[in-house]
PDB file of N, CA and C in Angstrom:
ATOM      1  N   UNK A   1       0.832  -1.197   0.000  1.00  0.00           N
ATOM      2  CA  UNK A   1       0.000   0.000   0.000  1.00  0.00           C
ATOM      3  C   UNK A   1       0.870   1.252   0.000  1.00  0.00           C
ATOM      4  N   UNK A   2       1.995   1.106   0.870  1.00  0.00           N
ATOM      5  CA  UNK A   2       2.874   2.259   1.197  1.00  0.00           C
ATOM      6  C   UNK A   2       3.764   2.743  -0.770  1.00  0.00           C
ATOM      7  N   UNK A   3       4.005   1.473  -1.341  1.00  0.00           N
ATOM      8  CA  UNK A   3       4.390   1.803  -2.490  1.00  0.00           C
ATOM      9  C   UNK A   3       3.432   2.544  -3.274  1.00  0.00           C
ATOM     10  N   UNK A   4       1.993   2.291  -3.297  1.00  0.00           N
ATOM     11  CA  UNK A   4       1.366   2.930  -4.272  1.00  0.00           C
ATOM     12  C   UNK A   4       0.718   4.551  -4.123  1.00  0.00           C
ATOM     13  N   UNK A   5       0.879   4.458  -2.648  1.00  0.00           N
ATOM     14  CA  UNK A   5       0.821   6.013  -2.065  1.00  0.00           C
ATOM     15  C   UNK A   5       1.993   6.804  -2.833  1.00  0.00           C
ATOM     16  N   UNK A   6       3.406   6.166  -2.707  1.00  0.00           N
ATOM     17  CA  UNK A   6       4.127   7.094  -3.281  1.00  0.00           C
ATOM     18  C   UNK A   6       3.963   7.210  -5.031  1.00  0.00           C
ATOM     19  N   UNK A   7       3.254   6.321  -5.443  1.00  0.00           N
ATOM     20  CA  UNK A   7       3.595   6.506  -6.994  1.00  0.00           C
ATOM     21  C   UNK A   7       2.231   7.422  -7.247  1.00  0.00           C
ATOM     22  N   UNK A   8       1.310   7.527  -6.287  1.00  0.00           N
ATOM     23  CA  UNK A   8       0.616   8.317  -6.866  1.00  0.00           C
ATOM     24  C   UNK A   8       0.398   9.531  -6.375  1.00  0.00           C
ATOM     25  N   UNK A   9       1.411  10.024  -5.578  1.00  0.00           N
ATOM     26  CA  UNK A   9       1.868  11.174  -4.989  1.00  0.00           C
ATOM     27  C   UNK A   9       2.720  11.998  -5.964  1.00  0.00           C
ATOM     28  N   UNK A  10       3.798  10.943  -6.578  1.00  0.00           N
ATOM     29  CA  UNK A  10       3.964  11.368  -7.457  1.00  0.00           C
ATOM     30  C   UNK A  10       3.243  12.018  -8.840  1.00  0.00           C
ATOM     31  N   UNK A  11       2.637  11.212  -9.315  1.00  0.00           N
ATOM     32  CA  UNK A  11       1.969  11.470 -10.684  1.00  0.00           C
ATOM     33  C   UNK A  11       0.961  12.821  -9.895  1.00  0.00           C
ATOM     34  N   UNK A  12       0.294  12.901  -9.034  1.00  0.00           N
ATOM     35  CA  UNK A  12      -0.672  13.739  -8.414  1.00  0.00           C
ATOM     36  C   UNK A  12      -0.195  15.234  -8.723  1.00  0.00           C
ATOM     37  N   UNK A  13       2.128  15.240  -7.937  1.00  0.00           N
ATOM     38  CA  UNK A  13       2.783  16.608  -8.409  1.00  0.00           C
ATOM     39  C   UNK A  13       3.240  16.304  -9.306  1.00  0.00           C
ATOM     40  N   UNK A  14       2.867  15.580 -10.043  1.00  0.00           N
ATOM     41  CA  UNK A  14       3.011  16.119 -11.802  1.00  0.00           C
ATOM     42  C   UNK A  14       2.085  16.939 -12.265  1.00  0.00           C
ATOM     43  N   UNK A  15       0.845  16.376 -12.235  1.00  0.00           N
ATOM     44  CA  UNK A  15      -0.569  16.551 -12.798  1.00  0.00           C
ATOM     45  C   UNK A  15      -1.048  18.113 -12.475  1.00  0.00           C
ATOM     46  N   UNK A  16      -0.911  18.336 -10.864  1.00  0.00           N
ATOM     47  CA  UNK A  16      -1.077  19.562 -10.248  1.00  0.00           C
ATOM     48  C   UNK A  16       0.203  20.686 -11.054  1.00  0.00           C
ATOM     49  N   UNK A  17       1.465  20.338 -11.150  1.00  0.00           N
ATOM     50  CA  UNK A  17       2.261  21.074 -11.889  1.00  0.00           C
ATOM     51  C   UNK A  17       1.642  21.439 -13.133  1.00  0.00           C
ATOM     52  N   UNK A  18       1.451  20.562 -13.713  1.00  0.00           N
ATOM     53  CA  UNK A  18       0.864  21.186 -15.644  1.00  0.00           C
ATOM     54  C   UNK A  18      -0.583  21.474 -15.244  1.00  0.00           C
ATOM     55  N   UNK A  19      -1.337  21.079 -14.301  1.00  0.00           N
ATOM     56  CA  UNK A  19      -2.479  22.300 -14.772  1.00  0.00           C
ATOM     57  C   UNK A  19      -2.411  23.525 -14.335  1.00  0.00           C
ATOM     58  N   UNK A  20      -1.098  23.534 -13.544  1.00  0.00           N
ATOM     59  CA  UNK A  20      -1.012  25.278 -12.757  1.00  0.00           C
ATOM     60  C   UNK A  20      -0.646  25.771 -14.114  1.00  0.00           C
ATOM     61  N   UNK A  21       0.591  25.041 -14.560  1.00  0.00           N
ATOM     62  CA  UNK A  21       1.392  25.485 -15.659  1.00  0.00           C
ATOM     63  C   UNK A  21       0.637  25.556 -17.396  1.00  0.00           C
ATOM     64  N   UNK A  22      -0.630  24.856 -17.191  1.00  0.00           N
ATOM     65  CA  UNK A  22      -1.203  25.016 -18.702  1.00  0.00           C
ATOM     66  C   UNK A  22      -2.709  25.469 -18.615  1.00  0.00           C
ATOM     67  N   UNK A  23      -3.338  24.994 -17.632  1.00  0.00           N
ATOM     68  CA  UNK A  23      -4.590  25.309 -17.635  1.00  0.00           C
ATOM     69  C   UNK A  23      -5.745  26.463 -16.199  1.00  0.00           C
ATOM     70  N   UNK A  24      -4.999  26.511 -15.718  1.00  0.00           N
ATOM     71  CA  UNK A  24      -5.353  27.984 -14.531  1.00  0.00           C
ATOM     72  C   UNK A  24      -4.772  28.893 -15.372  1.00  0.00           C
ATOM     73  N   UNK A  25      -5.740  29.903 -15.592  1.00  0.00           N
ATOM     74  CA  UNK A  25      -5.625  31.531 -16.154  1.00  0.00           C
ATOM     75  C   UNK A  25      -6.177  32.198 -15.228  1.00  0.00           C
ATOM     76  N   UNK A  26      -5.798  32.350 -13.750  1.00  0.00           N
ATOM     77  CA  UNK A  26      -6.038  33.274 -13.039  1.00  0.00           C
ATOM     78  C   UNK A  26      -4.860  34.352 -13.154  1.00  0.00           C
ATOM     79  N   UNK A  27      -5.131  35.846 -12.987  1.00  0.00           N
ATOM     80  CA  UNK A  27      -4.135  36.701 -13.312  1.00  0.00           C
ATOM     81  C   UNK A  27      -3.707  36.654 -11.828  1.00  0.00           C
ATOM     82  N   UNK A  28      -4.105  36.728 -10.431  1.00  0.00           N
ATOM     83  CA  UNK A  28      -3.399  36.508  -9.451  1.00  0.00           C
ATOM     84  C   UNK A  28      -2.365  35.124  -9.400  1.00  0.00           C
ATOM     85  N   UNK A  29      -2.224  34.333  -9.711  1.00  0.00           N
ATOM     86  CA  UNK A  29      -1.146  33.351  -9.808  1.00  0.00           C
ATOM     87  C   UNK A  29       0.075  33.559 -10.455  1.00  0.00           C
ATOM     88  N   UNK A  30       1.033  34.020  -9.349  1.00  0.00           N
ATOM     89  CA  UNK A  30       2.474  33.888  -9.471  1.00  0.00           C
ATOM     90  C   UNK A  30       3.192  33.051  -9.913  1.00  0.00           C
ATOM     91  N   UNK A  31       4.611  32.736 -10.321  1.00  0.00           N
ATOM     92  CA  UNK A  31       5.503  31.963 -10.338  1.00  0.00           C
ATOM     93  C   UNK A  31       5.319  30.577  -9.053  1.00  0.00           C
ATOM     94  N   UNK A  32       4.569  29.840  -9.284  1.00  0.00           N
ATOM     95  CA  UNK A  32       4.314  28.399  -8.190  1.00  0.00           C
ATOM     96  C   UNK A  32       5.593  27.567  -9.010  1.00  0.00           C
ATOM     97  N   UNK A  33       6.161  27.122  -8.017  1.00  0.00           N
ATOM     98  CA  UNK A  33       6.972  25.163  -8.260  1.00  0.00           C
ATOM     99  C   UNK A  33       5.953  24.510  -7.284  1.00  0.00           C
ATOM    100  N   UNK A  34       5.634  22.793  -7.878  1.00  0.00           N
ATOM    101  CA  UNK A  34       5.379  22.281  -6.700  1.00  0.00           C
ATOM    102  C   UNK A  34       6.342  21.339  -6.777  1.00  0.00           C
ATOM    103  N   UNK A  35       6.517  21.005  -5.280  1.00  0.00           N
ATOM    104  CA  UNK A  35       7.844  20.845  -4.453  1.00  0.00           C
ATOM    105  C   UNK A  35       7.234  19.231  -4.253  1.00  0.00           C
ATOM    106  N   UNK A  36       6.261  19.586  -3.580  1.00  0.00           N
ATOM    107  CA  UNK A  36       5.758  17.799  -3.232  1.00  0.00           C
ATOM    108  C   UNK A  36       4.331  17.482  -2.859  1.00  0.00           C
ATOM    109  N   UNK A  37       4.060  16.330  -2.777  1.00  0.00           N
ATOM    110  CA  UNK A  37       2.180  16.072  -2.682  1.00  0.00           C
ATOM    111  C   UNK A  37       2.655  15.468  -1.648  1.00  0.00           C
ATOM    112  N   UNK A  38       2.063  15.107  -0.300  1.00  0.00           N
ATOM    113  CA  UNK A  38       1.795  14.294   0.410  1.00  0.00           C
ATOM    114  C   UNK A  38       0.424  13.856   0.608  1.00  0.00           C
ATOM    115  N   UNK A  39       0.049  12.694   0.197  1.00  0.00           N
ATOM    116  CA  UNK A  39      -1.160  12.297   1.044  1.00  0.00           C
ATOM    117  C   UNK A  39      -1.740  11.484   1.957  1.00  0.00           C
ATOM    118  N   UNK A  40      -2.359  11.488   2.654  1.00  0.00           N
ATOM    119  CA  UNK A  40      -2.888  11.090   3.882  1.00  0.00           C
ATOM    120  C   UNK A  40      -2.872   9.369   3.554  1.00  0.00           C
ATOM    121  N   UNK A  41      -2.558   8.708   4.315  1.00  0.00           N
ATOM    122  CA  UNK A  41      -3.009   6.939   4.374  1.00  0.00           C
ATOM    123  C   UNK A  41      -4.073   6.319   3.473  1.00  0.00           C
ATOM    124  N   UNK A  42      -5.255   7.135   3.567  1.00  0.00           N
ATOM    125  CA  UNK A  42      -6.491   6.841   3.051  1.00  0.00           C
ATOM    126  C   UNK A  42      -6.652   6.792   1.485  1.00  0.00           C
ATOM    127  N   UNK A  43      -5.651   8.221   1.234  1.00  0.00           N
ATOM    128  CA  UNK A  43      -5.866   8.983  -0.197  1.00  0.00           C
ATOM    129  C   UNK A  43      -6.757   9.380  -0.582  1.00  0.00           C
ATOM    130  N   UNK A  44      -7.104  10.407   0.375  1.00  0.00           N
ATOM    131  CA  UNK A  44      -8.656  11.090   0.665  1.00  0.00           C
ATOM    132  C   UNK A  44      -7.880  12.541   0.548  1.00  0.00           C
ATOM    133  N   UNK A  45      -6.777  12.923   1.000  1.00  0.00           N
ATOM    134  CA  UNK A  45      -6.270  14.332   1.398  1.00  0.00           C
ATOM    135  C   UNK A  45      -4.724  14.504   0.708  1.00  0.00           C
ATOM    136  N   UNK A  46      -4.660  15.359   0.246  1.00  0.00           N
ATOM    137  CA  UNK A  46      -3.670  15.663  -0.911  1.00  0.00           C
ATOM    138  C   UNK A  46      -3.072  17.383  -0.358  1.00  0.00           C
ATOM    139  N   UNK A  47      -1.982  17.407   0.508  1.00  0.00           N
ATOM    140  CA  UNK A  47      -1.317  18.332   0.663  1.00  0.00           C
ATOM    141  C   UNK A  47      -0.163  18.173   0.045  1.00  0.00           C
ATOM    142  N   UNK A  48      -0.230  19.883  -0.917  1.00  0.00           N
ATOM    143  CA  UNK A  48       0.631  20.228  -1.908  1.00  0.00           C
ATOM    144  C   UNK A  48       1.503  21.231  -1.321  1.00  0.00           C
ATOM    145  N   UNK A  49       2.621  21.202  -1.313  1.00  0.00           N
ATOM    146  CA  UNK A  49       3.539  21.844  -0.905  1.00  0.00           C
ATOM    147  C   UNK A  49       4.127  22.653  -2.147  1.00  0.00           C
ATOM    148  N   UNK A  50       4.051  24.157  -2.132  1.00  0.00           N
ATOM    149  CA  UNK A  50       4.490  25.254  -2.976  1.00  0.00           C
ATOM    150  C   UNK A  50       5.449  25.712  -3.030  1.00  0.00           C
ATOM    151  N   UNK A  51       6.505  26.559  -4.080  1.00  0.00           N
ATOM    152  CA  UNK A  51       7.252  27.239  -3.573  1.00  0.00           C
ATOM    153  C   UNK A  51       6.838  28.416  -4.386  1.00  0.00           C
ATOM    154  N   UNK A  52       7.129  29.608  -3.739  1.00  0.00           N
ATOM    155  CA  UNK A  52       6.610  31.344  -4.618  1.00  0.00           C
ATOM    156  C   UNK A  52       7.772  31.834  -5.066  1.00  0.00           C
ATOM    157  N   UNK A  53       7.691  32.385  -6.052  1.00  0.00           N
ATOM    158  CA  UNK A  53       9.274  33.437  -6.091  1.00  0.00           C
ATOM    159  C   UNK A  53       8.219  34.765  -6.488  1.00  0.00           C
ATOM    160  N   UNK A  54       8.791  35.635  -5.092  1.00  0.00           N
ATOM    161  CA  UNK A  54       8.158  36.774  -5.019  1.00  0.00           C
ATOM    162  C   UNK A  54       8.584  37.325  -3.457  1.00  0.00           C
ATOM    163  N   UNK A  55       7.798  38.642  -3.361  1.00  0.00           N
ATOM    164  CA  UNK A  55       8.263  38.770  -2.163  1.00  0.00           C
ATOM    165  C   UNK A  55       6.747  38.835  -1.656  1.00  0.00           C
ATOM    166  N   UNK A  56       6.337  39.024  -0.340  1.00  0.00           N
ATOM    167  CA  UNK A  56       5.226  38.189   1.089  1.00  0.00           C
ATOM    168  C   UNK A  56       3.927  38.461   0.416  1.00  0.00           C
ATOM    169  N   UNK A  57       3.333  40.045  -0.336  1.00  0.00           N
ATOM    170  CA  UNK A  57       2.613  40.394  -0.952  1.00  0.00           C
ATOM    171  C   UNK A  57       2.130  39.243  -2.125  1.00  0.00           C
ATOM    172  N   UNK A  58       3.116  39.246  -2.865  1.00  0.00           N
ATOM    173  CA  UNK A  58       3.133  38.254  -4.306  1.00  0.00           C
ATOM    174  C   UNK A  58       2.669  36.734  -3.898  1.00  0.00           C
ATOM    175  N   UNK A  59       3.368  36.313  -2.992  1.00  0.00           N
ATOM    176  CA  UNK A  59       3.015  34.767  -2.276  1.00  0.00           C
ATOM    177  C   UNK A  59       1.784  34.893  -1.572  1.00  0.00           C
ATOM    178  N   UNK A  60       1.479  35.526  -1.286  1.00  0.00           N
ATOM    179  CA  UNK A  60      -0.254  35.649  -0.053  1.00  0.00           C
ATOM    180  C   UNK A  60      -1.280  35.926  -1.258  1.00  0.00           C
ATOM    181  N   UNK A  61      -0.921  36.765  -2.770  1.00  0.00           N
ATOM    182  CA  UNK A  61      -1.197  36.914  -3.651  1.00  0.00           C
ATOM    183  C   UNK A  61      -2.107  35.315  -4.668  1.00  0.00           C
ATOM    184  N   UNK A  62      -0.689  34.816  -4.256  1.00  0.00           N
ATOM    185  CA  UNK A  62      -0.558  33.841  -5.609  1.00  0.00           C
ATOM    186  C   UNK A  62      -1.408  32.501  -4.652  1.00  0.00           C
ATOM    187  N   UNK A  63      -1.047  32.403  -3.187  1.00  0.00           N
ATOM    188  CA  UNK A  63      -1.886  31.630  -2.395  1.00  0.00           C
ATOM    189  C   UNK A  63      -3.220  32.091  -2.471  1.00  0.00           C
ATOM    190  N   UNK A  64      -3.681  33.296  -2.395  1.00  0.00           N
ATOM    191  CA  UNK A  64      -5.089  33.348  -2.631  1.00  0.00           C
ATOM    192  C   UNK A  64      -5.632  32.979  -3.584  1.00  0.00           C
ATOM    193  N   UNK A  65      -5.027  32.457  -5.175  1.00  0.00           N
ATOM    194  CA  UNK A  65      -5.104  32.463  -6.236  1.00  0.00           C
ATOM    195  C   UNK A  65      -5.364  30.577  -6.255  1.00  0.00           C
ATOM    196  N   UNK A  66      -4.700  29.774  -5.829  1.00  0.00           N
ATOM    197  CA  UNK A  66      -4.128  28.574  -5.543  1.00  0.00           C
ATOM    198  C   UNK A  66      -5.230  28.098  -4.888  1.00  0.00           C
ATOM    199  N   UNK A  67      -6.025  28.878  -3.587  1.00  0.00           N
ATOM    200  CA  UNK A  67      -6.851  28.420  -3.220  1.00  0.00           C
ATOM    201  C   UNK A  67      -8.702  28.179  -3.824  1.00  0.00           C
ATOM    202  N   UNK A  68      -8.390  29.987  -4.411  1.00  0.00           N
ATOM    203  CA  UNK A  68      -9.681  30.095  -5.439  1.00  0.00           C
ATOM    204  C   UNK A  68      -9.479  28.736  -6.476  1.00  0.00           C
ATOM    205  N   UNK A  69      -8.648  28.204  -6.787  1.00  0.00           N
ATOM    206  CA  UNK A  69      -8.560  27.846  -8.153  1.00  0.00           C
ATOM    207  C   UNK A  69      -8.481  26.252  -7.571  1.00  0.00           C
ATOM    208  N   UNK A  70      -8.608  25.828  -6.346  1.00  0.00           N
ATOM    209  CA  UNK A  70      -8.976  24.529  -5.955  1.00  0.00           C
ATOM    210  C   UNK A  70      -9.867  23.482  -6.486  1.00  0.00           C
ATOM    211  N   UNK A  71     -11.195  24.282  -5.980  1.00  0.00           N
ATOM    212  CA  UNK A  71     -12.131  22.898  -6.878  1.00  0.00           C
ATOM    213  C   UNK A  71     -12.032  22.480  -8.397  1.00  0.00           C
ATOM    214  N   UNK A  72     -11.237  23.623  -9.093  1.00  0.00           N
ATOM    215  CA  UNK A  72     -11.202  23.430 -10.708  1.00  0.00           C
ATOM    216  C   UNK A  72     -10.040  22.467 -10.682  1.00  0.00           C
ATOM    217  N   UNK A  73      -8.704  22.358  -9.722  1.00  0.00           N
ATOM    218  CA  UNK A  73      -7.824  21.551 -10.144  1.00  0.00           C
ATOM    219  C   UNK A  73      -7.878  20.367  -9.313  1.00  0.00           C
ATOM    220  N   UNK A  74      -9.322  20.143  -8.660  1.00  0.00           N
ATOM    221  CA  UNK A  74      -9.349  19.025  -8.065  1.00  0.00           C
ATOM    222  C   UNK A  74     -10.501  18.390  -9.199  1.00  0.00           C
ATOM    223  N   UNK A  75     -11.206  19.213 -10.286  1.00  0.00           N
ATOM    224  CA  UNK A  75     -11.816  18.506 -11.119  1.00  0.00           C
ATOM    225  C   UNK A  75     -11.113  17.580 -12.370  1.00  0.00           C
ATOM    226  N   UNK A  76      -9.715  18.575 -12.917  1.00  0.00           N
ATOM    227  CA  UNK A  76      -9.353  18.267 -13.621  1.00  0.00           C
ATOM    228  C   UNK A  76      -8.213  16.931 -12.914  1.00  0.00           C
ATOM    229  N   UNK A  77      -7.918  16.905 -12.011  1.00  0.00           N
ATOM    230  CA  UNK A  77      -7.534  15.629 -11.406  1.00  0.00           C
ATOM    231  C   UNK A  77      -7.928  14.437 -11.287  1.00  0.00           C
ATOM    232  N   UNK A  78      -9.421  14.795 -11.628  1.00  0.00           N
ATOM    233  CA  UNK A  78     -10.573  13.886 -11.475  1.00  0.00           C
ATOM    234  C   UNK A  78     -10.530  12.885 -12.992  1.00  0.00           C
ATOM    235  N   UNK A  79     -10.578  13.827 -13.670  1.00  0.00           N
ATOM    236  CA  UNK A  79     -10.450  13.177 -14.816  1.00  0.00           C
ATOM    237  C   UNK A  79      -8.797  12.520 -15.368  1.00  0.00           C
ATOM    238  N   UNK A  80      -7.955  12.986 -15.058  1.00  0.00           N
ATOM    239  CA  UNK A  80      -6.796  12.665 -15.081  1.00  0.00           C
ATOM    240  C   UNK A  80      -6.282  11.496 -14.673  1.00  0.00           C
ATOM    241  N   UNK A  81      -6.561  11.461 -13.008  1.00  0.00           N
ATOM    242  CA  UNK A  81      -5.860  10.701 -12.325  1.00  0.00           C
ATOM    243  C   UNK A  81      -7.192   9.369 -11.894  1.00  0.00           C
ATOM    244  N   UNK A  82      -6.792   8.188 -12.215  1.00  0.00           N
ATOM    245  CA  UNK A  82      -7.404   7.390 -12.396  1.00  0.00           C
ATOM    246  C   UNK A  82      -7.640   6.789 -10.780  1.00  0.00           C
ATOM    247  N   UNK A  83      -8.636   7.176  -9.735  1.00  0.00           N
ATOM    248  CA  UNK A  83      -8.489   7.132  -8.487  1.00  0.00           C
ATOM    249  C   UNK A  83     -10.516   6.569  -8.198  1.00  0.00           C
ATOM    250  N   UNK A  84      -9.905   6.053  -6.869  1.00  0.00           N
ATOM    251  CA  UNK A  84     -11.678   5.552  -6.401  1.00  0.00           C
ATOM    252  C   UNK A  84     -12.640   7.187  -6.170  1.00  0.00           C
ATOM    253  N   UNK A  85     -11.431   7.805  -5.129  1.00  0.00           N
ATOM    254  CA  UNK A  85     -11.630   8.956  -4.668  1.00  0.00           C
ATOM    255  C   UNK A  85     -10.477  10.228  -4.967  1.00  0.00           C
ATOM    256  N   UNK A  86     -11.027  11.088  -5.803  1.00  0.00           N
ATOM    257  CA  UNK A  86     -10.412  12.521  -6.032  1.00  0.00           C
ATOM    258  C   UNK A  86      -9.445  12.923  -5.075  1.00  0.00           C
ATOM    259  N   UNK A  87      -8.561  13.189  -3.913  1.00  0.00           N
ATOM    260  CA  UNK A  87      -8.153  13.669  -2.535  1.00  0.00           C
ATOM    261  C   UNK A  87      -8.524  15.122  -2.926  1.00  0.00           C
ATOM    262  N   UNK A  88      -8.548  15.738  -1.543  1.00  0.00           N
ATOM    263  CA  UNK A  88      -9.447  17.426  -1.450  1.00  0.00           C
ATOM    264  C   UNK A  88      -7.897  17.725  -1.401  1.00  0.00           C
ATOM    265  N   UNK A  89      -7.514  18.779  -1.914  1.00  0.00           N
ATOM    266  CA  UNK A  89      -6.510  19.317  -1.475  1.00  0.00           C
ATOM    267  C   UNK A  89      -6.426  20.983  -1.389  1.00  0.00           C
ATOM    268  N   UNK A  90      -5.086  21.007  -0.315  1.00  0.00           N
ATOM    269  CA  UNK A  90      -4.253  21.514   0.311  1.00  0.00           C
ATOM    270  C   UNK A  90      -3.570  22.227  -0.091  1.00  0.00           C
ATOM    271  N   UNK A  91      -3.158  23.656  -0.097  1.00  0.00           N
ATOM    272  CA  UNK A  91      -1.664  24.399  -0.571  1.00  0.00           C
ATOM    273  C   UNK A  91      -0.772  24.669   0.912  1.00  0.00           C
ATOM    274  N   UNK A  92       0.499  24.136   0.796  1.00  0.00           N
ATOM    275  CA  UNK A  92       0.840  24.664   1.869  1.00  0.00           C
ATOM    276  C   UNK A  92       2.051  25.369   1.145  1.00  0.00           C
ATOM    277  N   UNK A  93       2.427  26.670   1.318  1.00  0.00           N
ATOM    278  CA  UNK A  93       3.670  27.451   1.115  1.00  0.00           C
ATOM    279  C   UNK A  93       4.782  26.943   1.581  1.00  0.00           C
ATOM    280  N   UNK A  94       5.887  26.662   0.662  1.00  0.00           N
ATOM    281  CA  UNK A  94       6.970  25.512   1.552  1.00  0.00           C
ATOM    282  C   UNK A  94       8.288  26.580   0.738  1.00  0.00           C
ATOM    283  N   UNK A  95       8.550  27.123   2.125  1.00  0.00           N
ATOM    284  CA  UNK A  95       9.806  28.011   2.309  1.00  0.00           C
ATOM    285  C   UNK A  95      10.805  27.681   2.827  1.00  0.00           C
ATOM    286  N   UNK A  96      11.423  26.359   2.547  1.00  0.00           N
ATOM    287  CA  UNK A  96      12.529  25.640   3.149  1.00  0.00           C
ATOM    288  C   UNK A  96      13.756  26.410   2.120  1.00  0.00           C
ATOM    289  N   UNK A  97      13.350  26.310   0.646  1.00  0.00           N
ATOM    290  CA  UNK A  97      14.662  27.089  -0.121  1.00  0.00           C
ATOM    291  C   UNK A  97      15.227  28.556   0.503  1.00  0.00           C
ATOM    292  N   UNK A  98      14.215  29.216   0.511  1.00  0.00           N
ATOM    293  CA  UNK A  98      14.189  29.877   1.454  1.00  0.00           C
ATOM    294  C   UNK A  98      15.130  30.272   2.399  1.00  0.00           C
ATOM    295  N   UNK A  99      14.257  29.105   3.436  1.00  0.00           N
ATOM    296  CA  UNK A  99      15.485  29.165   5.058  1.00  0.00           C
ATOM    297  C   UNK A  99      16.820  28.807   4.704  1.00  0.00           C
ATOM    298  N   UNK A 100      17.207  28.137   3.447  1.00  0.00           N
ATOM    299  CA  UNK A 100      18.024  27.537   3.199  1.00  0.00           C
ATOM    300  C   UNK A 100      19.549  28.399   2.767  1.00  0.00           C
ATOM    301  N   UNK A 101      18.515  29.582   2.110  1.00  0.00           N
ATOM    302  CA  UNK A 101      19.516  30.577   1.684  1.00  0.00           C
ATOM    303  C   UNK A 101      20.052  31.436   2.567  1.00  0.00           C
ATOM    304  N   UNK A 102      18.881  31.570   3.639  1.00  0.00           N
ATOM    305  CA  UNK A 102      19.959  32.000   3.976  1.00  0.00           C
ATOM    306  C   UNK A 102      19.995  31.592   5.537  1.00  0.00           C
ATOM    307  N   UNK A 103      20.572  30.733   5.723  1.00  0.00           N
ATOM    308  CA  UNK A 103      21.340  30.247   6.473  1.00  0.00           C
ATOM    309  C   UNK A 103      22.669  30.016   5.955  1.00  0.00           C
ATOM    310  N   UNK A 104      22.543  30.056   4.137  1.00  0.00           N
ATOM    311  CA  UNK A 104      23.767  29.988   3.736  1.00  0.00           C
ATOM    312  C   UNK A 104      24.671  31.155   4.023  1.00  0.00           C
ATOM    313  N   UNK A 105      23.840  32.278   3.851  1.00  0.00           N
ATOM    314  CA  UNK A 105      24.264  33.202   3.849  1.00  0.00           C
ATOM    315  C   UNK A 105      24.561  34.015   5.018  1.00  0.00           C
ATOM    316  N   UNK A 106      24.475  33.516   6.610  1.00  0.00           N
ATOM    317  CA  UNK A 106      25.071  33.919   7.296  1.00  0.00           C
ATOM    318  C   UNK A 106      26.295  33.078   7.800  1.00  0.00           C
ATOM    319  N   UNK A 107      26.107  31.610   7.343  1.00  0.00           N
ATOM    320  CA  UNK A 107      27.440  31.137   7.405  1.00  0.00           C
ATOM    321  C   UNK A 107      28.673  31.896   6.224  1.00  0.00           C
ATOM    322  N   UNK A 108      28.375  32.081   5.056  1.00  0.00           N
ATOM    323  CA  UNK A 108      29.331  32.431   4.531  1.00  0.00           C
ATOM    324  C   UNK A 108      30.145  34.154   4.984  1.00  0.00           C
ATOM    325  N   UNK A 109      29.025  34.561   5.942  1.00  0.00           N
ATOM    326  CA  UNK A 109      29.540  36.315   6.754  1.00  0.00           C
ATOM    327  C   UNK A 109      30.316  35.794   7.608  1.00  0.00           C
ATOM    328  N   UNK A 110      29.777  34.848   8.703  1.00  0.00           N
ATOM    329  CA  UNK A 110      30.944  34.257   9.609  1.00  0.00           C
ATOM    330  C   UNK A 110      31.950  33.593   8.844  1.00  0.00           C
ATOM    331  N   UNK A 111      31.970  33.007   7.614  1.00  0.00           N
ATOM    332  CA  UNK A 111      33.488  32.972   7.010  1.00  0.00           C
ATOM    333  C   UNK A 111      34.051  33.953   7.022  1.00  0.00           C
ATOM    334  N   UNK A 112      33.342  34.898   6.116  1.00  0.00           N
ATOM    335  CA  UNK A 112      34.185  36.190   5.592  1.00  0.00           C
ATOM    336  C   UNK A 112      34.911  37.007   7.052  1.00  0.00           C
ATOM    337  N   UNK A 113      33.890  36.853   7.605  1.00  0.00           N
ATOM    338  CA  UNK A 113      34.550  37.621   9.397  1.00  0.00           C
ATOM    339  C   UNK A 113      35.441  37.163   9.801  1.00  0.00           C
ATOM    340  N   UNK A 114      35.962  35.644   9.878  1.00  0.00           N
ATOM    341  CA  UNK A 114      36.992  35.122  10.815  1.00  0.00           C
ATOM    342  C   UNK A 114      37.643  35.251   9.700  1.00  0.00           C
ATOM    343  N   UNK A 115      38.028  35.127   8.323  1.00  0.00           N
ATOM    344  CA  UNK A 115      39.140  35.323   7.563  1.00  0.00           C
ATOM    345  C   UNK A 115      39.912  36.377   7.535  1.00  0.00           C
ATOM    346  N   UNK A 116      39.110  37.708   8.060  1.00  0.00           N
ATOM    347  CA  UNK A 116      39.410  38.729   7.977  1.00  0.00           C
ATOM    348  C   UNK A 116      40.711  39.315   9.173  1.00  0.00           C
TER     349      UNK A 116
END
């Protein structure tokens, strides 16, 4: 069971990728990656993990956009993804690249500081 959760977690952030990317024409929707689907045991619940490139305005923007535009990309999933049950889903904003940078980026000041 645990294998087929992941294969269709997968195909799920595929599917959700190209309809952000071909078929949502909302003008509030920003620059989205999706990063990853997780879903629940059941495969009833489908949390999508986002990433924005923008700054807090643009992302609260493009999330309001993501959310309006839910039931349409849980329809076209419907037809897509060959399932008993549709999963409802989820946007969650996933700002790990993010934290990532910069944490890089105060390690590389404490380089530059002690070299100095």
């Amino acid at each position: 069971m645990r294998y087929r959760r992941l294969r269709v977690q997968d195909q799920l952030r595929e599917e959700v990728s190209q309809i952000l990317f071909k078929d949502i024409r909302d003008p509030g929707l920003g620059f989205v990656t999706v990063i990853e689907v997780r879903l629940t045991e059941d495969l009833k619940i489908a949390k999508v993990y986002c990433s924005i490139y923008g700054d807090d305005a643009e992302k609260a923007k493009t999330m309001a956009a993501l959310n309006r535009s839910k039931g349409y990309i849980k329809f076209l999933l419907g037809q897509r993804v060959k399932l008993k049950y549709t999963p409802d889903i989820f946007f969650v904003l996933d700002d790990t690249s993010e934290k990532a940078a910069r944490i890089e980026e105060i390690l590389r000041r404490e380089r530059d500081a002690k070299a100095d």
